[in-house]
N, C-alpha and C. Protein backbone atom coordinates (compact mmCIF):
# COMPACT_ATOMS: atom_id res chain seq x y z
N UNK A 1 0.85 -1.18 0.00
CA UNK A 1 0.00 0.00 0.00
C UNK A 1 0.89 1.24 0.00
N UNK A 2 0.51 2.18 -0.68
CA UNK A 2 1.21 3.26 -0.80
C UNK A 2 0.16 4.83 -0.23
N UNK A 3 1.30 5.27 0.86
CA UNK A 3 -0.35 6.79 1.14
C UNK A 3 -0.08 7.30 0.14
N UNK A 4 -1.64 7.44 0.21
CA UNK A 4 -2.03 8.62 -0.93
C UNK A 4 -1.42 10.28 -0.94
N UNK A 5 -1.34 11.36 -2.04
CA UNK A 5 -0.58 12.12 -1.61
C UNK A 5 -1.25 12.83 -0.20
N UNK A 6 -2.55 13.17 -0.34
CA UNK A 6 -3.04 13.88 1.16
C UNK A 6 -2.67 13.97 2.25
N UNK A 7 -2.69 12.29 2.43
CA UNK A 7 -2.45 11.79 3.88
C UNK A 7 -1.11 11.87 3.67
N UNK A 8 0.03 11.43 2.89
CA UNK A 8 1.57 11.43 3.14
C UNK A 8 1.51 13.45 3.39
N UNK A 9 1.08 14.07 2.58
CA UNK A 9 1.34 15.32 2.94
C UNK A 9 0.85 15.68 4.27
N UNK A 10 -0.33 15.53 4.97
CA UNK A 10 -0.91 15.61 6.27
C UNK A 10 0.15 15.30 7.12
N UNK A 11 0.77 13.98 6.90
CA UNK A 11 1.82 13.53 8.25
C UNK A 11 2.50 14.49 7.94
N UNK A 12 3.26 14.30 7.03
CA UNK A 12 4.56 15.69 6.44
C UNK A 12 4.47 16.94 7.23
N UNK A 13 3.45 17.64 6.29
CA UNK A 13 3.64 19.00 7.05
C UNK A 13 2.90 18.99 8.79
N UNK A 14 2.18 18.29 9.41
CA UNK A 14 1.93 18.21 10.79
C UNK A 14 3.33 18.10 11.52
N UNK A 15 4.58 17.57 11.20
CA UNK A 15 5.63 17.36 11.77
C UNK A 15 6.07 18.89 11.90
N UNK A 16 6.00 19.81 11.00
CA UNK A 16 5.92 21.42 11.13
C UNK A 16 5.56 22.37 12.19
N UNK A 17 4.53 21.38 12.81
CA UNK A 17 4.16 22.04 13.73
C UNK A 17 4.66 22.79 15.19
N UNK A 18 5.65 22.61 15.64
CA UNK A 18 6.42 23.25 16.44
C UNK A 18 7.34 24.32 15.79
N UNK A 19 7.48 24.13 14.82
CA UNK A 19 8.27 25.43 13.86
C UNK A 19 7.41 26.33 13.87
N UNK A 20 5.96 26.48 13.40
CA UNK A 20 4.93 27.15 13.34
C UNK A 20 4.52 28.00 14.69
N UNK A 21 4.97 27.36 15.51
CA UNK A 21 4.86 27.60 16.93
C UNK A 21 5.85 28.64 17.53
N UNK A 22 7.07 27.97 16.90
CA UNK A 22 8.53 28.90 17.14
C UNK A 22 8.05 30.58 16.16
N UNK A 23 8.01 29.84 14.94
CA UNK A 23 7.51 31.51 13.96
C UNK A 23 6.41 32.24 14.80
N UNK A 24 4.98 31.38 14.77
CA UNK A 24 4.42 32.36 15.54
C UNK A 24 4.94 33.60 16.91
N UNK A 25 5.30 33.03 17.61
CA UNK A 25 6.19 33.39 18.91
C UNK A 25 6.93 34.52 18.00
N UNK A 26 7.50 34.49 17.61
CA UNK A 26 8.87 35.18 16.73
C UNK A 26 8.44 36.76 16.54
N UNK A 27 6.84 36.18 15.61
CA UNK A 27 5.98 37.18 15.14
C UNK A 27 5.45 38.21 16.21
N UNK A 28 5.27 37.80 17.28
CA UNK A 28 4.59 38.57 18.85
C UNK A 28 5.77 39.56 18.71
N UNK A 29 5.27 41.14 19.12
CA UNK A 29 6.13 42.14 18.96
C UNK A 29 6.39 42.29 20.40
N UNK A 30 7.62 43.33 20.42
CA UNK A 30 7.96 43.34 22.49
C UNK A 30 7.16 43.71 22.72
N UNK A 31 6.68 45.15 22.25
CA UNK A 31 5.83 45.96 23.07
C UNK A 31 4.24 44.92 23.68
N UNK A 32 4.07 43.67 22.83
CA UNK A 32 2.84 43.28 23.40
C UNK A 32 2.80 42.33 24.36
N UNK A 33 4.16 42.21 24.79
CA UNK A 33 4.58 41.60 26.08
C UNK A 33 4.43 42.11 27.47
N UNK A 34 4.39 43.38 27.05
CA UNK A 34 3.93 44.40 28.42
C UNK A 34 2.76 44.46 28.37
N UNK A 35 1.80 44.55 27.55
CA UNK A 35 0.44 44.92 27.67
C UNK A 35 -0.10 44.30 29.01
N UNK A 36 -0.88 44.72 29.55
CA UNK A 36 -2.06 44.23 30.74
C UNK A 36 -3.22 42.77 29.66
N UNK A 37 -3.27 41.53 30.66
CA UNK A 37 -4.05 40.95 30.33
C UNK A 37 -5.61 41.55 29.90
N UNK A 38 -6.14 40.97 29.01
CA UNK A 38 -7.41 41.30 28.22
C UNK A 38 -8.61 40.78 28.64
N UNK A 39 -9.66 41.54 29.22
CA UNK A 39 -10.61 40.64 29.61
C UNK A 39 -11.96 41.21 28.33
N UNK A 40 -13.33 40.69 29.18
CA UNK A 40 -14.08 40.81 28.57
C UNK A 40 -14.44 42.55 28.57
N UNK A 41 -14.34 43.11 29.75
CA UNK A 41 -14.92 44.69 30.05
C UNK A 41 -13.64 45.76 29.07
N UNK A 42 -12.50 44.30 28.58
CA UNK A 42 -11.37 45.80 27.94
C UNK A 42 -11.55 45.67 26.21
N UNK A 43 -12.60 44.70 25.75
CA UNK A 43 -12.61 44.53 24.49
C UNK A 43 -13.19 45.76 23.62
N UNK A 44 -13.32 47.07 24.26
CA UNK A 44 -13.34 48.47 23.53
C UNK A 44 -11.83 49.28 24.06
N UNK A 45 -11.10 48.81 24.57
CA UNK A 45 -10.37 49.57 25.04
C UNK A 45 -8.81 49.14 24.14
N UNK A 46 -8.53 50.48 23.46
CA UNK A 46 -7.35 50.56 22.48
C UNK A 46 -6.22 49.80 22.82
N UNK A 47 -5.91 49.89 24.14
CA UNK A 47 -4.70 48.90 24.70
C UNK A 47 -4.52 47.41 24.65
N UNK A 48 -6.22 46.92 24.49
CA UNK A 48 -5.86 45.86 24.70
C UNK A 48 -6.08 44.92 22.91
N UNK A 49 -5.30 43.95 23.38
CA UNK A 49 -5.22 43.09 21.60
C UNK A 49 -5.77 41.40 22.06
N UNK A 50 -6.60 41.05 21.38
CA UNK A 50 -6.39 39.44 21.17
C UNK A 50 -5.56 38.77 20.61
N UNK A 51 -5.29 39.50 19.28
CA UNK A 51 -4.20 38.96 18.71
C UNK A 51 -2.83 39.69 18.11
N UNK A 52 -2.10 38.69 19.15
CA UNK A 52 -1.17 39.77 19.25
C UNK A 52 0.17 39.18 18.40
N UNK A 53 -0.40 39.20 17.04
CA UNK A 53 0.67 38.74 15.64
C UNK A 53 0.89 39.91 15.09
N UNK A 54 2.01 40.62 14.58
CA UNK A 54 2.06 41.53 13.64
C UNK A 54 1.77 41.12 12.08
N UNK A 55 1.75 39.43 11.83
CA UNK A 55 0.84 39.00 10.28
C UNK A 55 0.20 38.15 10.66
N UNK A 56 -0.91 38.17 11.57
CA UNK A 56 -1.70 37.43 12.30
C UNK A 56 -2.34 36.17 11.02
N UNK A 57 -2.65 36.67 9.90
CA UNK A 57 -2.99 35.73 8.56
C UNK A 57 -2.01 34.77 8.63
N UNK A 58 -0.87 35.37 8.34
CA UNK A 58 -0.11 33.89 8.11
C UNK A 58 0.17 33.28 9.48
N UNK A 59 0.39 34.02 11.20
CA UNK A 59 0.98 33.08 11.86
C UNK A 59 -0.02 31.97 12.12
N UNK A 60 -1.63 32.53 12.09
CA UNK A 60 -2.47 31.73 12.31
C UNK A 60 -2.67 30.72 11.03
N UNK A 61 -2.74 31.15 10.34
CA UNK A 61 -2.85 30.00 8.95
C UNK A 61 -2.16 28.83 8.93
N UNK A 62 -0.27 29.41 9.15
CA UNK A 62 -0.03 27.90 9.26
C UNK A 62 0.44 26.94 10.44
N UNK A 63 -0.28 27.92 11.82
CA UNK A 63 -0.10 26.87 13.04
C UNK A 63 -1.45 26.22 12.97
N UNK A 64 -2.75 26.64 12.19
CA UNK A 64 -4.06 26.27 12.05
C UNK A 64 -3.58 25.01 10.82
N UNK A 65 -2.82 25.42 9.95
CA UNK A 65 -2.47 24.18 9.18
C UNK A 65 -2.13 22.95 9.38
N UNK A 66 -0.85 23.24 10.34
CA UNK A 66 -0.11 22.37 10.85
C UNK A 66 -0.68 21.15 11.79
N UNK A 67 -1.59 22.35 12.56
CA UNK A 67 -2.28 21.59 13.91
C UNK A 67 -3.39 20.39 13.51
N UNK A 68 -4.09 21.09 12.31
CA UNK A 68 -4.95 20.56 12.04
C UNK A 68 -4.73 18.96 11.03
N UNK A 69 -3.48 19.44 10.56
CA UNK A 69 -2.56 17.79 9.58
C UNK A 69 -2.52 17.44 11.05
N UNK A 70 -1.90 17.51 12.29
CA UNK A 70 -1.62 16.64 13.26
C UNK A 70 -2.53 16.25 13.41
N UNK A 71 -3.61 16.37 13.62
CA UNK A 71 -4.78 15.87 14.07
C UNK A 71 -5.38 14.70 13.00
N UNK A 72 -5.49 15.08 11.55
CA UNK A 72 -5.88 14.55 10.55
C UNK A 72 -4.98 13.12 10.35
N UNK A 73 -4.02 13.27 10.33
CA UNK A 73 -2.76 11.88 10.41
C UNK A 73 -3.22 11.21 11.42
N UNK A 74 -3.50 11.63 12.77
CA UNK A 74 -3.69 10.59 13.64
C UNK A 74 -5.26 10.26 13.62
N UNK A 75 -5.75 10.78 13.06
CA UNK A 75 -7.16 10.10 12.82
C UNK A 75 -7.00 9.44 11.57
N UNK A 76 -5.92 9.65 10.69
CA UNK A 76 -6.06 8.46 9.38
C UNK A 76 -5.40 7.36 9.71
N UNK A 77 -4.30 7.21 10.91
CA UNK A 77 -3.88 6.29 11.46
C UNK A 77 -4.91 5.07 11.79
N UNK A 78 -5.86 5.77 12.75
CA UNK A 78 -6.98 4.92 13.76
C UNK A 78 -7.82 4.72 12.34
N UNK A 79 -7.77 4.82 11.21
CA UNK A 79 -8.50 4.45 10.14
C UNK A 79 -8.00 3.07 9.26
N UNK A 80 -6.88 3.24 9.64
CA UNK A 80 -6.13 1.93 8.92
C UNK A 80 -6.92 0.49 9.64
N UNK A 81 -6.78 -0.40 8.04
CA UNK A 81 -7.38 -1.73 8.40
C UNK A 81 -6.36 -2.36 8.53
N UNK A 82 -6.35 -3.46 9.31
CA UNK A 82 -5.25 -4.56 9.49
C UNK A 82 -5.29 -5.80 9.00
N UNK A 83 -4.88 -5.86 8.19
CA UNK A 83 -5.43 -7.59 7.33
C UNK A 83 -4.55 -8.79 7.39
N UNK A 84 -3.12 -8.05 7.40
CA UNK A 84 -2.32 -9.51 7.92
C UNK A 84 -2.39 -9.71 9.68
N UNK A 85 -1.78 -11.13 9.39
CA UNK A 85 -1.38 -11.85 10.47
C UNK A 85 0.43 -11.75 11.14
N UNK A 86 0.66 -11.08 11.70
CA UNK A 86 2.22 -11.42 11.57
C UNK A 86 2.40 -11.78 13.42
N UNK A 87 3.71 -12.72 13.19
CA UNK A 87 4.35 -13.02 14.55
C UNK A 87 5.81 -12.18 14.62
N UNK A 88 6.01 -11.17 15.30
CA UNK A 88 6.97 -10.70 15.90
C UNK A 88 7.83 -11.32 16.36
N UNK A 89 9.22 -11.87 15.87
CA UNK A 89 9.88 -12.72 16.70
C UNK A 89 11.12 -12.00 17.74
N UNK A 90 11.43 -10.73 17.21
CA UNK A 90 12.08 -10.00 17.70
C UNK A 90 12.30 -8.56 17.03
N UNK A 91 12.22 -7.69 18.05
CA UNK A 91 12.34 -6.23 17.81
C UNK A 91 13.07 -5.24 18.40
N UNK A 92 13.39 -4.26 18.00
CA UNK A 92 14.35 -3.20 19.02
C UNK A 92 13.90 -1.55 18.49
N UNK A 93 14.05 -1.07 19.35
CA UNK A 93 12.98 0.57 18.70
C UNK A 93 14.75 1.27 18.28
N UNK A 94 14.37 1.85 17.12
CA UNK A 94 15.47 2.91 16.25
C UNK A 94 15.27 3.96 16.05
N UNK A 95 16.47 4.57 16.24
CA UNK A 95 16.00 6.41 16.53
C UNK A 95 15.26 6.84 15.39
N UNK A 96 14.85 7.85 15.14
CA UNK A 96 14.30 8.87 13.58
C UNK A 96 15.40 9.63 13.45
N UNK A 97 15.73 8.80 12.15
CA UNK A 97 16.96 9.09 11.60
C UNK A 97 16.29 10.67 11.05
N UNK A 98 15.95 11.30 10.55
CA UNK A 98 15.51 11.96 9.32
C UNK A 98 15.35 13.44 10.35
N UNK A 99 15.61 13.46 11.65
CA UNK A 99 15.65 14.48 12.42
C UNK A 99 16.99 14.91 11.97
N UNK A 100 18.09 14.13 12.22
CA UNK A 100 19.85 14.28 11.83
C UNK A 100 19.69 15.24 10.49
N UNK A 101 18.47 14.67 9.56
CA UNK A 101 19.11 14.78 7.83
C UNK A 101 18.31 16.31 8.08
N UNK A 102 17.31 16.77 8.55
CA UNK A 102 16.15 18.32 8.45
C UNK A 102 16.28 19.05 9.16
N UNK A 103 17.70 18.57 10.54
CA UNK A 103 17.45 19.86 11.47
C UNK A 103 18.81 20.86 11.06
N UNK A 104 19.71 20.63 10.03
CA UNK A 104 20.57 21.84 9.67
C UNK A 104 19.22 22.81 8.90
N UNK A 105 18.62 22.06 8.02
CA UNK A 105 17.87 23.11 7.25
C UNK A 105 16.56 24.03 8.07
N UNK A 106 16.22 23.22 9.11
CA UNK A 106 15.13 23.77 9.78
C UNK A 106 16.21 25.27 10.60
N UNK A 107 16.87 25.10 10.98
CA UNK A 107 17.88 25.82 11.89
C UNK A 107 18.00 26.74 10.83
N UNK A 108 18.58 26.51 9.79
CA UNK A 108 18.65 27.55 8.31
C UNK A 108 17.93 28.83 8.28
N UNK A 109 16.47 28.10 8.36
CA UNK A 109 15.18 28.90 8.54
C UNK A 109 15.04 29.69 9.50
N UNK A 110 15.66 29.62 10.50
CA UNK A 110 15.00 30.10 11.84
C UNK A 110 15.16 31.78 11.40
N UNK A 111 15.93 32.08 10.75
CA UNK A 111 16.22 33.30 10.56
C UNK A 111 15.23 34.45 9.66
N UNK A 112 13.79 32.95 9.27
CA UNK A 112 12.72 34.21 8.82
C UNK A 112 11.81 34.69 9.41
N UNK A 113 10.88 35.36 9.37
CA UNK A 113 10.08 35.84 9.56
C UNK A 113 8.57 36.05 8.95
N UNK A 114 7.43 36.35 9.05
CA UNK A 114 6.36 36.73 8.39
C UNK A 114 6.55 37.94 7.65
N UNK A 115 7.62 39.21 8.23
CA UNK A 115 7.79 40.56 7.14
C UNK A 115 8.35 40.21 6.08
N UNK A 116 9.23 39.10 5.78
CA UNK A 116 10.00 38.46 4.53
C UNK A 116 9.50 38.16 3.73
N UNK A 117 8.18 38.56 2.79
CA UNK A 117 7.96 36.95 1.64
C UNK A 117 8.94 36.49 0.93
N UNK A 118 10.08 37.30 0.58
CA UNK A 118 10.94 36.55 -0.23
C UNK A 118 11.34 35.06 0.38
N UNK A 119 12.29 35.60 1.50
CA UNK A 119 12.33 34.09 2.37
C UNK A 119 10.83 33.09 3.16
N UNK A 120 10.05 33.85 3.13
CA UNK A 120 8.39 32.67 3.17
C UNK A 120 8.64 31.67 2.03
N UNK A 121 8.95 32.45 0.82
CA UNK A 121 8.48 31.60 -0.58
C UNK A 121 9.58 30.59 -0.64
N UNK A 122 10.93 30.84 -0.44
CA UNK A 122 12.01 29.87 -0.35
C UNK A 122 11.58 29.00 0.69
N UNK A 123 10.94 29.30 2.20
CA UNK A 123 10.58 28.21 2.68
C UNK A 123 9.43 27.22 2.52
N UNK A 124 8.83 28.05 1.49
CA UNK A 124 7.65 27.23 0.95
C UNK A 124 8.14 25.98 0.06
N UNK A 125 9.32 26.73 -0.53
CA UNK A 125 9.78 26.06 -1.65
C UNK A 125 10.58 24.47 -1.32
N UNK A 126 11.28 24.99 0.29
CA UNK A 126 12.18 24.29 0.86
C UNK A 126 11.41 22.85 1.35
N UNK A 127 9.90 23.45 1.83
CA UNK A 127 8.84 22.43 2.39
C UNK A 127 8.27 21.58 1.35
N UNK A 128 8.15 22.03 0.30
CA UNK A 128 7.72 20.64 -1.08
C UNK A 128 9.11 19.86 -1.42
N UNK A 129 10.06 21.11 -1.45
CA UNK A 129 11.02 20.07 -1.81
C UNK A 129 11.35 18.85 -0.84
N UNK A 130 11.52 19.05 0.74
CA UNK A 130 11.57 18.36 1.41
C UNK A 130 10.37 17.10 1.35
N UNK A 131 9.34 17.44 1.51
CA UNK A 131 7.81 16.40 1.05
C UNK A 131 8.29 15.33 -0.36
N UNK A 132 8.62 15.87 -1.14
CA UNK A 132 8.82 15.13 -2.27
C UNK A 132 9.90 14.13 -1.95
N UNK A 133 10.97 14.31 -1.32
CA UNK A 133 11.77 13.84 -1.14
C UNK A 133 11.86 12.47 -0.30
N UNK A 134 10.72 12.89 0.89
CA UNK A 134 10.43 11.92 1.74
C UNK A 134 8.85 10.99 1.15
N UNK A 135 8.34 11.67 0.35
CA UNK A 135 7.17 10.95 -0.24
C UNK A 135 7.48 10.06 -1.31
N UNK A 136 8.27 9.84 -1.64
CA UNK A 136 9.10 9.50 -3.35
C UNK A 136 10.07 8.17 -2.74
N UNK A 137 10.87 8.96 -1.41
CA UNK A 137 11.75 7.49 -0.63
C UNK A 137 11.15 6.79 -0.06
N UNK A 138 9.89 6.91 0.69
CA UNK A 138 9.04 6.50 1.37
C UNK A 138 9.06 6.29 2.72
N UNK A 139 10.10 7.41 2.95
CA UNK A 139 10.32 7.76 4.25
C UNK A 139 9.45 8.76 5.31
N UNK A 140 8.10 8.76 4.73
CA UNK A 140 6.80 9.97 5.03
C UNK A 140 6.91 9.60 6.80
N UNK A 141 6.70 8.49 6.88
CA UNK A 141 6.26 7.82 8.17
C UNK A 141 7.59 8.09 9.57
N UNK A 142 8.93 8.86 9.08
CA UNK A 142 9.78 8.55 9.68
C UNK A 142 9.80 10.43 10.84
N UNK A 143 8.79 10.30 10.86
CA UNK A 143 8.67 11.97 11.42
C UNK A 143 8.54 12.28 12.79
N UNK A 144 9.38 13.08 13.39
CA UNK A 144 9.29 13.35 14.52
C UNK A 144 8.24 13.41 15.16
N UNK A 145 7.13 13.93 14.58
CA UNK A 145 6.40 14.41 16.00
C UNK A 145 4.98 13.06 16.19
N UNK A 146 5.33 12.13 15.34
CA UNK A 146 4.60 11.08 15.70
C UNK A 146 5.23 10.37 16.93
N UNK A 147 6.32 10.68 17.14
CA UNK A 147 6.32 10.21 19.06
C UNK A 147 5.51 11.18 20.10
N UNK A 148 5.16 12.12 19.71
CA UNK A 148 3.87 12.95 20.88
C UNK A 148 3.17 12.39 20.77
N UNK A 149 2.55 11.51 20.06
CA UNK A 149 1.51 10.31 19.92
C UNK A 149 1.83 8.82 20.28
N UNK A 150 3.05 8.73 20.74
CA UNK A 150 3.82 7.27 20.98
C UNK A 150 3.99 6.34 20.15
N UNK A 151 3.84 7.07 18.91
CA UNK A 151 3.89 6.08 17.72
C UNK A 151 5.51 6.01 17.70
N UNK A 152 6.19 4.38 17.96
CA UNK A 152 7.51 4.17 17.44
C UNK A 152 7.96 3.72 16.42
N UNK A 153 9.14 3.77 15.62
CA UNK A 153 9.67 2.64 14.59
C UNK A 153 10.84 1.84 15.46
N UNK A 154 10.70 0.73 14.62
CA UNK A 154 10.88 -0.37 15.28
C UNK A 154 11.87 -1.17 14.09
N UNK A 155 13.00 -2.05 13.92
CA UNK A 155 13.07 -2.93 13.63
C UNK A 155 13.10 -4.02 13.77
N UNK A 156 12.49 -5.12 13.17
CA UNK A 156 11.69 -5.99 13.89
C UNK A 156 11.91 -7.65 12.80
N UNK A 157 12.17 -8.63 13.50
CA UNK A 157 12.09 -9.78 12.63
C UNK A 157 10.94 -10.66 12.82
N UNK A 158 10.24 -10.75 11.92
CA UNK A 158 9.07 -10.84 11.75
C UNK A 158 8.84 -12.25 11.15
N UNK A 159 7.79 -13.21 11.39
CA UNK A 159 7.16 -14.34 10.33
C UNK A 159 6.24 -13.89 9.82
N UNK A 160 5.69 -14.23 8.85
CA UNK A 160 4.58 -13.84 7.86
C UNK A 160 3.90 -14.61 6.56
N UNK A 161 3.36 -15.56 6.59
CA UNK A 161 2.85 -16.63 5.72
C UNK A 161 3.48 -17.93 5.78
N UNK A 162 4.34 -17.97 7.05
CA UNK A 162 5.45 -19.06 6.34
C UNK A 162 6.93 -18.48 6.62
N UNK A 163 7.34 -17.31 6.29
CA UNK A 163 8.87 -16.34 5.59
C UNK A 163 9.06 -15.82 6.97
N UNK A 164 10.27 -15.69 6.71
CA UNK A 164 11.26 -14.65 7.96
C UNK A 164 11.43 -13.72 7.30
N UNK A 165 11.09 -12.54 7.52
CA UNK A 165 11.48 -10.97 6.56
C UNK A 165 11.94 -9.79 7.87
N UNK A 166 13.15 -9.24 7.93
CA UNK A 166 13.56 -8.27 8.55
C UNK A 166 12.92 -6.76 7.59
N UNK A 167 12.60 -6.09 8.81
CA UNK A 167 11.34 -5.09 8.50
C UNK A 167 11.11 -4.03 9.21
N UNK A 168 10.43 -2.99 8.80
CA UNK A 168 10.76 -1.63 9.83
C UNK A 168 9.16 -1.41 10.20
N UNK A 169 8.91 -1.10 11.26
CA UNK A 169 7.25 -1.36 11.82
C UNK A 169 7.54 -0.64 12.79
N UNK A 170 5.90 -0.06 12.82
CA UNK A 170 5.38 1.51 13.09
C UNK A 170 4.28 1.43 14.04
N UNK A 171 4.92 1.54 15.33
CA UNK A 171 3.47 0.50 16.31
C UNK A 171 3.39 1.83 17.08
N UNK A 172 2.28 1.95 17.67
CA UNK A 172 1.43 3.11 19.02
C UNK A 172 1.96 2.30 19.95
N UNK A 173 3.19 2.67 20.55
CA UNK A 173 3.30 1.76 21.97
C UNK A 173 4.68 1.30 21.90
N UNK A 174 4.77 -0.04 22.62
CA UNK A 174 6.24 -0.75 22.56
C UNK A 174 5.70 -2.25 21.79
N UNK A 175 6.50 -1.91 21.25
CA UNK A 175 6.63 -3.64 20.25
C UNK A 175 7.04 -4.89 21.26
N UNK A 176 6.33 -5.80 21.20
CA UNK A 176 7.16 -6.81 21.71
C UNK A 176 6.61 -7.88 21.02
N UNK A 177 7.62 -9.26 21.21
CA UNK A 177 7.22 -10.52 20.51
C UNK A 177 5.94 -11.06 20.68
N UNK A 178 5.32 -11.34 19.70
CA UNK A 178 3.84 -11.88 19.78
C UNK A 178 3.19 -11.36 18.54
N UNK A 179 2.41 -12.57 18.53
CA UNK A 179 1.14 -11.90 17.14
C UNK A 179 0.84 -10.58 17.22
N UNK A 180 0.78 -10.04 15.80
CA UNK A 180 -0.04 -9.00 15.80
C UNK A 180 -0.69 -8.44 14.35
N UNK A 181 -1.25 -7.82 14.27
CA UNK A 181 -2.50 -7.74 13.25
C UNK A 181 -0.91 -6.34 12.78
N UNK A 182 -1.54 -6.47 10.89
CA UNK A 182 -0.28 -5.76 10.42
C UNK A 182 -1.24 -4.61 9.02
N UNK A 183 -0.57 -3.75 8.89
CA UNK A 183 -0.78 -3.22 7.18
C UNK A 183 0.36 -2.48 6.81
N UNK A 184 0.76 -2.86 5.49
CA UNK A 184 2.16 -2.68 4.81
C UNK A 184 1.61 -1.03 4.30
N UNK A 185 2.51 -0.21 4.36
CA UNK A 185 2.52 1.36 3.84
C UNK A 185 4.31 1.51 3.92
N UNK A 186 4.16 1.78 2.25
CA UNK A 186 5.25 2.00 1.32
C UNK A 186 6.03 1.04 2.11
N UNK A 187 7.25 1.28 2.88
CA UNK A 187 8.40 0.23 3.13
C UNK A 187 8.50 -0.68 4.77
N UNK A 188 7.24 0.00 5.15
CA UNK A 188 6.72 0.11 6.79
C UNK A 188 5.70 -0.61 6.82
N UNK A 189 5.70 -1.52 7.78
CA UNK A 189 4.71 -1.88 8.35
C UNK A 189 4.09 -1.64 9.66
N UNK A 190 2.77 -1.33 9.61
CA UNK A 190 1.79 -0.80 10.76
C UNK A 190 1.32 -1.73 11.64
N UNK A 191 1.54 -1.50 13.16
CA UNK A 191 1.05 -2.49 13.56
C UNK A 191 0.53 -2.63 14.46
N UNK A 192 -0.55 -3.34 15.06
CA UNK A 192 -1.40 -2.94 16.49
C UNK A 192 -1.89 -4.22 17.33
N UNK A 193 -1.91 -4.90 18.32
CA UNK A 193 -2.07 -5.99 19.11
C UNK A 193 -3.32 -6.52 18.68
């Protein structure tokens, strides 16, 4: 099985989401650090702000983006069917490599801003290129922030019809030896008790 582009893009850019978080932050000006908290009796009163983005469009757009792929991935997760049978004969959890290979370029970035479009559009540019890269190797699944969800990778030696196949599997939890219900996506297998 191969994800479709949506869902490989959903996981993709949801892994964004703490960058989005960092930019937003970035975007908050000093002066609205001093302001007095905002209640309901100051919502005519000039001093006070709800939102306190100087490009409130984009910071909200793409932490609303981001947040919302996180959410969408882990509900297409709990959507997956499980059709094989596999016995786990042995496993060991392996770091996410692919943090090593994205965090010079993420660090790269840190240096834009929302007043920039020139550098927005290069990081726009930087974010497909990156997607393609990992959608094409089939490395979509290898993303950081699916451990805030406890989703691990695993390599794992596995039986399966009969065959011994060494294999990389993508379980909510800790893997251990024993049956378990499976579905193959791109080079990964999914897997749940």
């Amino acid at each position: 099985m191969q994800f479709r582009l949506i869902s490989g893009f959903l996981i993709f850019i949801g892994s964004y989401l703490p960058l989005a978080i960092i930019l937003a932050v970035q975007d908050i000006p000093k002066d609205w650090w001093s302001r007095p908290i905002c209640s309901i009796a100051d919502i005519k009163v000039d001093s006070c702000s709800y939102v306190p983005f100087e490009k409130p469009v984009y910071a909200l757009t793409f932490l609303a983006v981001t947040g919302l792929s996180v959410l969408m991935a882990n509900v297409s997760f709990k959507k997956l069917s499980y059709p094989f049978q596999i016995e786990v004969v042995q496993a060991k959890a392996i770091p996410n490599e692919l943090i090593n290979y994205t965090f010079p370029y993420v660090v790269s970035f840190m240096g834009i801003s929302y007043n920039e479009p020139q550098k927005l559009l290069g990081f726009a540019v930087f974010l497909l290129w990156m997607f393609a890269i990992t959608y094409k190797s089939g490395q979509i699944l290898m993303n950081p922030l699916l451990l805030m969800f406890k989703w691990r990778l695993h390599e794992a030696t596995i039986l399966i019809n009969g065959n011994t196949r060494e294999v990389r599997i993508l379980k909510q939890g800790n893997l251990t030896p024993g049956p378990q219900k499976g579905e193959t996506v791109q080079d990964f297998y999914i897997v749940r008790d």
